[in-house]
Every structure is written in structure tokens, then in C-alpha cells.
C-alpha atoms as a PDB file:
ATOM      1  CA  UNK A   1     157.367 -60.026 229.033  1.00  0.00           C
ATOM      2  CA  UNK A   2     155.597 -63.065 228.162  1.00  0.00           C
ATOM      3  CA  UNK A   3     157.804 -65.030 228.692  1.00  0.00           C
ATOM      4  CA  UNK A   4     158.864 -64.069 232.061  1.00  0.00           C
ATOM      5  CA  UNK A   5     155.572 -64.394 234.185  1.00  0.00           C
ATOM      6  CA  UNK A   6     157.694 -63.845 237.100  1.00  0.00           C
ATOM      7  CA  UNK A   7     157.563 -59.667 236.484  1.00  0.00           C
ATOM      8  CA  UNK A   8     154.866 -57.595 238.175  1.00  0.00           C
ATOM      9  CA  UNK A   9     154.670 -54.321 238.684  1.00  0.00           C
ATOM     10  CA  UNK A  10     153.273 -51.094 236.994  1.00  0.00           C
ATOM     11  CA  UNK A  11     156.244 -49.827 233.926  1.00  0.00           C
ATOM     12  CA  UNK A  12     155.585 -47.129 231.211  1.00  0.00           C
ATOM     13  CA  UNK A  13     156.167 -48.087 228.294  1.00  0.00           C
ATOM     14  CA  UNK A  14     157.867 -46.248 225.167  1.00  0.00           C
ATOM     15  CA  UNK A  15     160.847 -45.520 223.599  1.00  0.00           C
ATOM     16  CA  UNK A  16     162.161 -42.858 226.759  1.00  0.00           C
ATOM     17  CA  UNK A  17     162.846 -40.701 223.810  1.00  0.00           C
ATOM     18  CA  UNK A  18     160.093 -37.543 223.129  1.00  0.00           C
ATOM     19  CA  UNK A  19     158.940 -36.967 219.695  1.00  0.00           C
ATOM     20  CA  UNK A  20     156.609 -34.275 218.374  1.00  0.00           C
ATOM     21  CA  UNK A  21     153.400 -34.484 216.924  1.00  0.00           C
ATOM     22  CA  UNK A  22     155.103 -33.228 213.767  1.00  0.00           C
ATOM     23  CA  UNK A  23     157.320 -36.233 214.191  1.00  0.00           C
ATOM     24  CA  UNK A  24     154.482 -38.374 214.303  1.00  0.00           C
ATOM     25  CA  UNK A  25     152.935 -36.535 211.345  1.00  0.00           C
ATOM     26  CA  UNK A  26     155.697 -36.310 209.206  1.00  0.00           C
ATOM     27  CA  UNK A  27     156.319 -40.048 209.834  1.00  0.00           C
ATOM     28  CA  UNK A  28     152.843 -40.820 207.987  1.00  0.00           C
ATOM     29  CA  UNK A  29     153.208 -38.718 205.473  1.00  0.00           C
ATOM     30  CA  UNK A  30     156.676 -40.699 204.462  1.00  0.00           C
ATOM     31  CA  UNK A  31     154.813 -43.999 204.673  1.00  0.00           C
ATOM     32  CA  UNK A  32     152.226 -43.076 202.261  1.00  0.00           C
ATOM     33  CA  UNK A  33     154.809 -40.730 200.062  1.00  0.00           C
ATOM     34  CA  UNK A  34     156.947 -44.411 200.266  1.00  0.00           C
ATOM     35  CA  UNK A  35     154.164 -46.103 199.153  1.00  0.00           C
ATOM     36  CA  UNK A  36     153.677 -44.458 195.653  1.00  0.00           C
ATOM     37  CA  UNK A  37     157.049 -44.213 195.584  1.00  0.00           C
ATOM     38  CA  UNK A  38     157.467 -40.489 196.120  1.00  0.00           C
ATOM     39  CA  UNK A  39     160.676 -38.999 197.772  1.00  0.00           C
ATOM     40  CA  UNK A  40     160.392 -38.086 201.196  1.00  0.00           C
ATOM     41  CA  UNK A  41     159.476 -34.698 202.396  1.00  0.00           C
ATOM     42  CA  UNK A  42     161.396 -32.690 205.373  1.00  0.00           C
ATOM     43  CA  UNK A  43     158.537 -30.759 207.537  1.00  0.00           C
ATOM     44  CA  UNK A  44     159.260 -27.315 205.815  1.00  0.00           C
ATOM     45  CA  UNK A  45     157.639 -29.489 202.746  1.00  0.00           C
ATOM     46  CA  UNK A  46     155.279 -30.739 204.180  1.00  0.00           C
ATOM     47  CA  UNK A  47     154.223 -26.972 205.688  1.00  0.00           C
ATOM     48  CA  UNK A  48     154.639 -25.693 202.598  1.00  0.00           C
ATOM     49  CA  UNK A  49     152.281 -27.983 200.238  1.00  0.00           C
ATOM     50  CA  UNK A  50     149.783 -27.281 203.670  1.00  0.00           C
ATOM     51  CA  UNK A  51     149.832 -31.578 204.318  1.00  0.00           C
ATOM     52  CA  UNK A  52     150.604 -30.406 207.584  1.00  0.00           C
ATOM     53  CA  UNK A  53     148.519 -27.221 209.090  1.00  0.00           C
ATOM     54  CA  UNK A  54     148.827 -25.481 212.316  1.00  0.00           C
ATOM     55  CA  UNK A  55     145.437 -24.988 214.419  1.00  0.00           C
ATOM     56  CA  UNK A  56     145.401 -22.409 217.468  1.00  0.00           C
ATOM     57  CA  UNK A  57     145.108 -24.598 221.307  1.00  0.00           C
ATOM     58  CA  UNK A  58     141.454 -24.250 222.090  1.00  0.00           C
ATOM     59  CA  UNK A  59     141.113 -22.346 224.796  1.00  0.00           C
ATOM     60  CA  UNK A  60     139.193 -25.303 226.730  1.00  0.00           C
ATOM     61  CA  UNK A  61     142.440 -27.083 226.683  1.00  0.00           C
ATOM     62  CA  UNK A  62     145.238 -24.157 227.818  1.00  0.00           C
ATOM     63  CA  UNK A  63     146.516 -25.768 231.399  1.00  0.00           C
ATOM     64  CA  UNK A  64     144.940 -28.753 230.789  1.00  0.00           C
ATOM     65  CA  UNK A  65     147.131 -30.414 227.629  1.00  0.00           C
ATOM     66  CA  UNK A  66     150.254 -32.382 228.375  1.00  0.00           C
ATOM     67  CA  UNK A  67     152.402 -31.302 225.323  1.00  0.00           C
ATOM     68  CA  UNK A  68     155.164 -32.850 226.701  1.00  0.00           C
ATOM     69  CA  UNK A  69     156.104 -36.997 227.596  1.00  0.00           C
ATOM     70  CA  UNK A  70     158.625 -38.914 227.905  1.00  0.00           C
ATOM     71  CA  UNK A  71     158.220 -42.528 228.977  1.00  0.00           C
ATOM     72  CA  UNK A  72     160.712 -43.068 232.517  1.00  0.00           C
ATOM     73  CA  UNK A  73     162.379 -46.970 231.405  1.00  0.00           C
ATOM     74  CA  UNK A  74     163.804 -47.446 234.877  1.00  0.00           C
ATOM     75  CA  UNK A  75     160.721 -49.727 236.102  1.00  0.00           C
ATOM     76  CA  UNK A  76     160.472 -51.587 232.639  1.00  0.00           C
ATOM     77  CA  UNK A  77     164.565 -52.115 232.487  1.00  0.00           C
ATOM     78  CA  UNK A  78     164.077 -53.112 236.152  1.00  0.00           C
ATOM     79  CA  UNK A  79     161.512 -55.847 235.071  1.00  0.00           C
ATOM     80  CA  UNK A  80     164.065 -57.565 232.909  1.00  0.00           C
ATOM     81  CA  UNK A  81     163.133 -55.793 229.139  1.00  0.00           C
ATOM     82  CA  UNK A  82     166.282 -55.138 227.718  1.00  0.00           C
ATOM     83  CA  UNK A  83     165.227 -54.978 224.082  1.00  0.00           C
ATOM     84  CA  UNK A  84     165.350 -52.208 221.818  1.00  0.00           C
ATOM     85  CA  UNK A  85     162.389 -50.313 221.391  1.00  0.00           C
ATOM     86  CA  UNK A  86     160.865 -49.767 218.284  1.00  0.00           C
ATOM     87  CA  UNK A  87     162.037 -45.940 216.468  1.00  0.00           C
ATOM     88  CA  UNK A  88     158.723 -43.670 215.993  1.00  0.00           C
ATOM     89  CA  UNK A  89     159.339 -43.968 212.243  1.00  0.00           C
ATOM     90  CA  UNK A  90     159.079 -47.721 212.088  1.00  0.00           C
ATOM     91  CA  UNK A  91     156.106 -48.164 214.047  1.00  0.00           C
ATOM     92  CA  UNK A  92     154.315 -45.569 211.949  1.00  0.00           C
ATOM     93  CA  UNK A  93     155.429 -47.429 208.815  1.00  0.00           C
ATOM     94  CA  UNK A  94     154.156 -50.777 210.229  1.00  0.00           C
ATOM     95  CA  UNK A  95     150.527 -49.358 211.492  1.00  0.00           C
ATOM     96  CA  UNK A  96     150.024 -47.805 207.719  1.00  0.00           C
ATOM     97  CA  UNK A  97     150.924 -50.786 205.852  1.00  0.00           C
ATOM     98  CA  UNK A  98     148.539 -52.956 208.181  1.00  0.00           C
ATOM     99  CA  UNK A  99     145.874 -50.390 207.877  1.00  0.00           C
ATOM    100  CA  UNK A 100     146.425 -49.843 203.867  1.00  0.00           C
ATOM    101  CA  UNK A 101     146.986 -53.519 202.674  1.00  0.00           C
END
């Protein structure tokens, strides 16, 4: 969008695809497993060797937590950005390596 200073306007941004938090998760775990050049784990692995471990909601939070999104394109698309977004798994992979190198 930088190079069209023409578009204004308010547009979410995101893939328009929801993902999980054990998406998200699981997505890290890959990236580091990747990096010492480990096979990848599925999520019943990653459950099972407890990498991944399930906390109760506190109850602070029940009614309050969005636990679903799901970014709405239509005002982005509308703005002109017709590129591909960038998959959960490779934006994960890109934030670790800049963070671990």
C-alpha cells in the first residue's frame, strides 16, 4: 500500500483464514524442531511430550475472551491489495529465524 498513497480508509488485515492457537503453537515448535533438524511433530506429539499444555480459562476472562477471528478482506481487496497473504506457518518461521539468528 505504499505505493498507492491514493488508498484511505480503515481495512483489517490478515489472511481471512482462522487459525488456532495450537496452529500458532505448533507452527513454533516446527521452526525450532527445523532448526536442529528434527522431524516435525503433528499436535498429538506435541501433547504428548507436554511441549504443548492445556490451562483452564480463568474465570476473569469467561465472556470477555474473543476465541474466535477472522480478518473480513472486503475493505483491504477494495483498497487495491490483491496479493497473497502470507500462510500462518511462514510468518512463524520468519519471526523465529529473525529472533534466533
Amino acid at each position: 500500500m505504499l505505493n498507492h498513497p491514493e488508498a484511505m480508509g480503515i481495512a483489517n488485515v490478515g489472511t481471512g483464514c482462522s487459525r488456532s492457537f495450537n496452529d500458532v503453537a505448533l507452527a513454533v515448535i516446527n521452526t525450532c524442531r527445523e532448526g536442529r533438524g528434527e522431524p516435525e511433530w503433528s499436535l498429538q506429539d506435541a501433547q504428548e511430550s507436554e511441549a504443548i499444555v492445556y490451562f483452564p480459562l480463568p474465570a476473569e476472562l469467561k465472556g470477555k475472551y474473543q476465541s474466535f477471528t477472522e480478518a473480513d478482506l472486503k475493505e483491504l481487496r477494495a483498497l487495491g491489495y490483491a496479493n497473497e497473504m502470507t500462510s500462518l506457518e511462514a510468518g512463524v518461521r520468519h519471526y523465529v529465524h529473525d529472533l534466533t539468528e
